[in-house]
Structures are given as C-alpha cells and as structure tokens.
C-alpha atoms as a PDB file:
ATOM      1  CA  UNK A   1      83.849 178.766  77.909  1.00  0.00           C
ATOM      2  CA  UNK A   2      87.170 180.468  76.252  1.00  0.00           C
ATOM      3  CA  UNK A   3      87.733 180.740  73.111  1.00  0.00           C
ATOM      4  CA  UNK A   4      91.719 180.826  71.804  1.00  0.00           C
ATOM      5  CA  UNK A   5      94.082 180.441  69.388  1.00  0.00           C
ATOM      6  CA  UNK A   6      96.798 177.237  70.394  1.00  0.00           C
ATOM      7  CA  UNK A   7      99.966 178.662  68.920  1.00  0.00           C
ATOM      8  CA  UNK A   8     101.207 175.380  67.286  1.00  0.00           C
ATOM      9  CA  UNK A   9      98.622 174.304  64.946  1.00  0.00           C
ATOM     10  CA  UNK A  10      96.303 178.214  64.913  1.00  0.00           C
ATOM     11  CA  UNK A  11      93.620 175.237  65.385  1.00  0.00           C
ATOM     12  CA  UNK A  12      90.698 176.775  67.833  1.00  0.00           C
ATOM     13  CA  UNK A  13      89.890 175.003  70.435  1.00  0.00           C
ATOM     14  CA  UNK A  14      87.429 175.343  73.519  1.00  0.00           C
ATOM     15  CA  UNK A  15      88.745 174.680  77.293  1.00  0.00           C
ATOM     16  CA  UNK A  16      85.599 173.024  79.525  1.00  0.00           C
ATOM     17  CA  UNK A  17      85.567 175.067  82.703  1.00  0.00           C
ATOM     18  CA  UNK A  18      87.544 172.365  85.431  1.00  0.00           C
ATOM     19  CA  UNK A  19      83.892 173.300  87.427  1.00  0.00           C
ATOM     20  CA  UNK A  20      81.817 171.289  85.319  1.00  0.00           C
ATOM     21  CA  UNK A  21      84.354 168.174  84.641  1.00  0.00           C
ATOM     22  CA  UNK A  22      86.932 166.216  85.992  1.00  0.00           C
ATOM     23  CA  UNK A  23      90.383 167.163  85.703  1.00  0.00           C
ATOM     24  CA  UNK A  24      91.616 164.360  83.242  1.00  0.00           C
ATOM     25  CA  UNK A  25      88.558 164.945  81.365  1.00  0.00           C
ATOM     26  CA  UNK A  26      89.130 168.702  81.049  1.00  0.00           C
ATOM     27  CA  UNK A  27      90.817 168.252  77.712  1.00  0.00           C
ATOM     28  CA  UNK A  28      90.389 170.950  75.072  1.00  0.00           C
ATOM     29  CA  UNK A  29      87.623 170.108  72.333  1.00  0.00           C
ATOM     30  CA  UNK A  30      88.866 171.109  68.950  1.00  0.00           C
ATOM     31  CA  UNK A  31      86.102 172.831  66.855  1.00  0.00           C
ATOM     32  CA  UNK A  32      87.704 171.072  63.858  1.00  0.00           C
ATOM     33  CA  UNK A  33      86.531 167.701  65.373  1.00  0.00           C
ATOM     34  CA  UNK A  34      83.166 169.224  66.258  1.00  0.00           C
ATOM     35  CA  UNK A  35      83.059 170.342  62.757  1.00  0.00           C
ATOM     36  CA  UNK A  36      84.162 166.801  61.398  1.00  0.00           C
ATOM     37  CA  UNK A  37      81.166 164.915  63.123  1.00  0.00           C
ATOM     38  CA  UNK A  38      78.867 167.584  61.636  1.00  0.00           C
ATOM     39  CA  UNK A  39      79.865 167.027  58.410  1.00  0.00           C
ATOM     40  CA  UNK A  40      79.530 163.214  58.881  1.00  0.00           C
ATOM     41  CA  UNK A  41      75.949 163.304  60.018  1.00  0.00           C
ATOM     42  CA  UNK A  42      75.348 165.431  57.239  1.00  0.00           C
ATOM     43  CA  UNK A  43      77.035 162.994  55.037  1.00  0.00           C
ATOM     44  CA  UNK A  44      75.086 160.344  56.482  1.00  0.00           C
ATOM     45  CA  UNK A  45      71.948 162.434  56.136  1.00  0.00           C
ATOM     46  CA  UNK A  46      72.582 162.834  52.324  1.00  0.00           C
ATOM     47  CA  UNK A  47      73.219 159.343  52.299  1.00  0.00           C
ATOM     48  CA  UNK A  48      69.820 158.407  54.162  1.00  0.00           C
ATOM     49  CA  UNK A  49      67.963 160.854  51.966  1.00  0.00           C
ATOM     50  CA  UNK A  50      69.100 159.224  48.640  1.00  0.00           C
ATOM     51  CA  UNK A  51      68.505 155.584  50.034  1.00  0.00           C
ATOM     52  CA  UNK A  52      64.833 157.188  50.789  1.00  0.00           C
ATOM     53  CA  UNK A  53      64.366 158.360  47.669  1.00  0.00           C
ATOM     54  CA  UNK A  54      65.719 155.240  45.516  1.00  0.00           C
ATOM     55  CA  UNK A  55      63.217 153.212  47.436  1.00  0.00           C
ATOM     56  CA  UNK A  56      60.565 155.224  46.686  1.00  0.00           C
ATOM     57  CA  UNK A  57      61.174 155.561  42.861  1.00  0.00           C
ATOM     58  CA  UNK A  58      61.794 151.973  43.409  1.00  0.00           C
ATOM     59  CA  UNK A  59      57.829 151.342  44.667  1.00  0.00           C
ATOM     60  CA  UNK A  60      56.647 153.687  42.101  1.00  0.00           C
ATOM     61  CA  UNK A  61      58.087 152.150  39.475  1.00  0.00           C
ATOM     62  CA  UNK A  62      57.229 148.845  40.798  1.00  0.00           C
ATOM     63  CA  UNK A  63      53.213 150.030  40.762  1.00  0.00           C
ATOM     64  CA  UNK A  64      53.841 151.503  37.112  1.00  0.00           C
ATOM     65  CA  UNK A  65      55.163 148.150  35.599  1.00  0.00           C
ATOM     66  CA  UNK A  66      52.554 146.081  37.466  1.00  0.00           C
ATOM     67  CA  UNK A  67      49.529 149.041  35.807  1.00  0.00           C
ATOM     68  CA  UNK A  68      51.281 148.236  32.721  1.00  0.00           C
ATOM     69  CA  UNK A  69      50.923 144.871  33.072  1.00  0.00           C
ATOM     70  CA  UNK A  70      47.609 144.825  33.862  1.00  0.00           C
ATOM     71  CA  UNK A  71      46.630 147.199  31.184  1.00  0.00           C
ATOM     72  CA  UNK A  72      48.646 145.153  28.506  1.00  0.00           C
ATOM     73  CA  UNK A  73      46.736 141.905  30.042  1.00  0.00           C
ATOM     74  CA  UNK A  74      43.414 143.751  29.387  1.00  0.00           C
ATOM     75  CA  UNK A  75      44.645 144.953  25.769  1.00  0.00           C
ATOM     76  CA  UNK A  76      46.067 141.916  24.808  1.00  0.00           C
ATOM     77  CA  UNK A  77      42.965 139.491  25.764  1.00  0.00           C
ATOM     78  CA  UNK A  78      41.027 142.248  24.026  1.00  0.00           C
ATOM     79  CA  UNK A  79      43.025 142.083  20.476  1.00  0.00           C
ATOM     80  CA  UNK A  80      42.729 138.445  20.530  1.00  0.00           C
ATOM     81  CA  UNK A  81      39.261 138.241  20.678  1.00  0.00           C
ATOM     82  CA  UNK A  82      39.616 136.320  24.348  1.00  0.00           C
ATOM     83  CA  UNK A  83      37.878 137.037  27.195  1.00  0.00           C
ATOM     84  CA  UNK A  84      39.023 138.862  29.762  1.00  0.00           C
ATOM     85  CA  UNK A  85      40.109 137.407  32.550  1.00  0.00           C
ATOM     86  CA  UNK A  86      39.521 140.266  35.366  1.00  0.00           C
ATOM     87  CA  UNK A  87      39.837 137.943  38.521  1.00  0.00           C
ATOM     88  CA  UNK A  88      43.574 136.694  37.225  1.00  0.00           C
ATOM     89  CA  UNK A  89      44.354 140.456  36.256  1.00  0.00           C
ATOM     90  CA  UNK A  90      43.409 142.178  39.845  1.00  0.00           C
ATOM     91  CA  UNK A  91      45.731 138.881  41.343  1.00  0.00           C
ATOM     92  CA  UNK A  92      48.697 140.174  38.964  1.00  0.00           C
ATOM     93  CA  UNK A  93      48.064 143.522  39.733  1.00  0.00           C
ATOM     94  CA  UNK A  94      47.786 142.995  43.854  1.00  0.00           C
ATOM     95  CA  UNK A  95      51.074 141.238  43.869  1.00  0.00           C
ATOM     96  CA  UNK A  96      52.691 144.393  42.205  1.00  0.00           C
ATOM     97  CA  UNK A  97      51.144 146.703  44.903  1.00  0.00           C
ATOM     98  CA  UNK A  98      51.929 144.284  47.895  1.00  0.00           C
ATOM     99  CA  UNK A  99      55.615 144.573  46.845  1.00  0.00           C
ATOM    100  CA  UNK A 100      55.180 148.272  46.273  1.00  0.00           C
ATOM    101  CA  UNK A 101      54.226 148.961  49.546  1.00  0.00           C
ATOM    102  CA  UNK A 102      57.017 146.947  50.958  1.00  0.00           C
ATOM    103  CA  UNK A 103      59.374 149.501  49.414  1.00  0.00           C
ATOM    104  CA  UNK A 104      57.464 152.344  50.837  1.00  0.00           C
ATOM    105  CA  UNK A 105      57.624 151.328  54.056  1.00  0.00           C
ATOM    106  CA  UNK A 106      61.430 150.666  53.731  1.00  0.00           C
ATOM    107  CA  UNK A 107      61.697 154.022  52.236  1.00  0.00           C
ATOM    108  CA  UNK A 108      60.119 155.481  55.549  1.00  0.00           C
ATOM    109  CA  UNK A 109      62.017 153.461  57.813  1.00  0.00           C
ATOM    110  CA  UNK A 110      65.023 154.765  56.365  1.00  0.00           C
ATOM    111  CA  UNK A 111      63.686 157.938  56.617  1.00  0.00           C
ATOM    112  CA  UNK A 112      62.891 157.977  60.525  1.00  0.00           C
ATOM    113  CA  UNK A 113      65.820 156.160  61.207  1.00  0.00           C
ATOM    114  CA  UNK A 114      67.808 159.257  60.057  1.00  0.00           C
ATOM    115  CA  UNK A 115      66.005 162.032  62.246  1.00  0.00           C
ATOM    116  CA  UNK A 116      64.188 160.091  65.102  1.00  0.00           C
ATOM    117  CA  UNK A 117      61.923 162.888  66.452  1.00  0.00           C
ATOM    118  CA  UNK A 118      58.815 161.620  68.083  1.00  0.00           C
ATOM    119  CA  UNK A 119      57.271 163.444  65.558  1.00  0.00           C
ATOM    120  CA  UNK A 120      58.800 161.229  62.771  1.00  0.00           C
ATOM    121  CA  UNK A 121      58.344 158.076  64.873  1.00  0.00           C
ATOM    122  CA  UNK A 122      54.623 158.683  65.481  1.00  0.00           C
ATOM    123  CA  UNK A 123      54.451 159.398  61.574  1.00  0.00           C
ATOM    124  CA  UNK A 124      55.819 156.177  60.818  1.00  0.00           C
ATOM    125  CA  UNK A 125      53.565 154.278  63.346  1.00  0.00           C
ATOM    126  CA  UNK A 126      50.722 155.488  61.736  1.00  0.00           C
ATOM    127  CA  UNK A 127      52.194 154.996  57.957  1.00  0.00           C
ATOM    128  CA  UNK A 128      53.642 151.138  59.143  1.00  0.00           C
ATOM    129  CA  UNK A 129      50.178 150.288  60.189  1.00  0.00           C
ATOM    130  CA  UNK A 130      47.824 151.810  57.430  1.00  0.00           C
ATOM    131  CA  UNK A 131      50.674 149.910  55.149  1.00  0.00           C
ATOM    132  CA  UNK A 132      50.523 146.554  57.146  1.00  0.00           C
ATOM    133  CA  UNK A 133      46.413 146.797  57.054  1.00  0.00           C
ATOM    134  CA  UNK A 134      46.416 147.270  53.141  1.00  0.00           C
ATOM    135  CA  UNK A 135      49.353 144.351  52.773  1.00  0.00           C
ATOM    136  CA  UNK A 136      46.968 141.832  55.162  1.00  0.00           C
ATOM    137  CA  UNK A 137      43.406 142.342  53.219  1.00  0.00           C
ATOM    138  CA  UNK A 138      45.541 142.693  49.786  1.00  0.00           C
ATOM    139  CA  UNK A 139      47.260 139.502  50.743  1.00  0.00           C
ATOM    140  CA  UNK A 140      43.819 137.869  51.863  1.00  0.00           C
ATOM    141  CA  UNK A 141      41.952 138.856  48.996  1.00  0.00           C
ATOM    142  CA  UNK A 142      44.583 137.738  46.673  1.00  0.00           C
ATOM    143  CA  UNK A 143      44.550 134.063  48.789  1.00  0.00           C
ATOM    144  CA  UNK A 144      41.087 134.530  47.881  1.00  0.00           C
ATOM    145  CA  UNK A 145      40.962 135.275  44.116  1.00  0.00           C
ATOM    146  CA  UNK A 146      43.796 132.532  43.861  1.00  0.00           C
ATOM    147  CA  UNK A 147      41.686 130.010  45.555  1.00  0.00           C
ATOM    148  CA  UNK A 148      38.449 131.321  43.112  1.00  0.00           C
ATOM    149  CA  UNK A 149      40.288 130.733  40.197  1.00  0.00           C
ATOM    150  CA  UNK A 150      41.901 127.130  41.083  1.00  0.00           C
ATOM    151  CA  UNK A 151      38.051 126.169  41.702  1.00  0.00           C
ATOM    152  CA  UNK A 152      36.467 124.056  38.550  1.00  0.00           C
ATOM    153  CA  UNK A 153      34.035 126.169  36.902  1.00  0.00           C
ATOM    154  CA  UNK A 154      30.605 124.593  35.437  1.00  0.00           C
ATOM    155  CA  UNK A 155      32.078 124.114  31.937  1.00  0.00           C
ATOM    156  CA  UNK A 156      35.614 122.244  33.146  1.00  0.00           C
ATOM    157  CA  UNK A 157      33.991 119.674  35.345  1.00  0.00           C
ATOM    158  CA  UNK A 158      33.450 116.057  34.634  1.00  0.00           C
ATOM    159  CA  UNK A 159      30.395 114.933  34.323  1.00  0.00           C
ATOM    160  CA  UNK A 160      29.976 111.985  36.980  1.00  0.00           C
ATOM    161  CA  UNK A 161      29.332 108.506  35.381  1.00  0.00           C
END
C-alpha cells in the first residue's frame, strides 16, 4: 500500500492495491477516518470503564449500608436492653448482598461487553455463575429465615380451649 499526500486537503490517505478489491471499491481510505473510529472506541472504552466502575462502587456501597444496618440493628437492640433478633438481622443483611451482587455482575457485563476476548468471556462465565449460585442459596435461605420467623413461637401461640 502507498502512502501520499492528496494536494487539495494535505489529508493522507492510503490507495488499496486494485489486486485485492474491486474497482468501485478501490476508494482511498483516509487515515483521518481511521483515526476518528479509534478515537471513538476509545471514547466508548472510557465510557464502558466508568459505567464499570460506578457499578461497582455502586455494590460496594450497597454491602456497606446494608453492614451498617445490620451493625446498627445489633447496637440498637443492644442499648435498649432488647434481645437480639439475629434471624431478622442475617434476612436484612442477605437482601443487601443479593442486590450487591446484582451490581457486580452488571459491572462485569459491562466490562466484557467492551473487550470480548474469549478470555474475558470465559472470565465472566465463571464470575456469572459463582454469582448466580450465591444469589440462589442466599435467596433460599432468606425464603427460609422469612418463613422461620412468620412461624408462631411457643410463647405467641394460643392455648387451645
């Protein structure tokens, strides 16, 4: 391939050889639109990468306010002289991670959406379904723990007449 100078616009340009394409698609490719599309998927790239990270700080931040919570729950029953109600804690606290680990997952899509190398993909595969395995026995064991503390203990029954 040549490399020159057109004399109109001093824009360079590469000529495909006629060989290796047909003549009316033997049109000059301006490196200024080759340069253009690199800068978009680097744009989009940057773009990607920020998404990625927002959804991350987004899951982290979701699993900080739900420790919080938890902790507070733990405190709080504590100062009042209450007792602590564990079950209805680890339930408050397993919602927060569920919908931490949706974010996480989003953020990783995102990611591998950007550069899909089989690498990446594979990567992914494995992340999605360690994720998806934690969400179903989190999910189940909250179902559970909801279900355990809905039950009538000893002390709230009725006595049957």
């Amino acid at each position: 391939m040549a490399d020159d100078r057109d004399a109109t616009d001093r824009t360079p340009t590469r000529h495909l050889s006629a060989a290796t394409q047909p003549p009316e698609l033997a049109r000059p490719v301006s490196v200024t639109a080759v340069t253009t599309l690199a800068t978009a998927a680097e744009t989009l790239a940057s773009g990607a990468e920020v998404v990625r990270l927002a959804l991350d700080a987004v899951g982290i931040g979701v699993i900080t306010i739900g420790a919080a919570a938890a902790l507070g729950g733990v405190v709080r029953a504590r100062f009042r002289g209450e007792r602590v109600r564990f079950d209805a804690i680890r339930l408050m606290l397993a919602r927060y991670l569920a919908l931490a680990l949706e974010f996480q997952l989003a953020a990783d899509v995102v990611d591998t959406a950007v550069s899909p190398e089989w690498r990446h993909i594979g990567q992914l595969a494995a992340i999605a379904t360690i994720r998806t395995a934690l969400n179903y026995f989190l999910g189940r064991e909250m179902r559970e723990e909801r279900a355990s503390l809905s039950e009538p203990t000893p002390s709230t029954q009725r006595p049957n007449a």
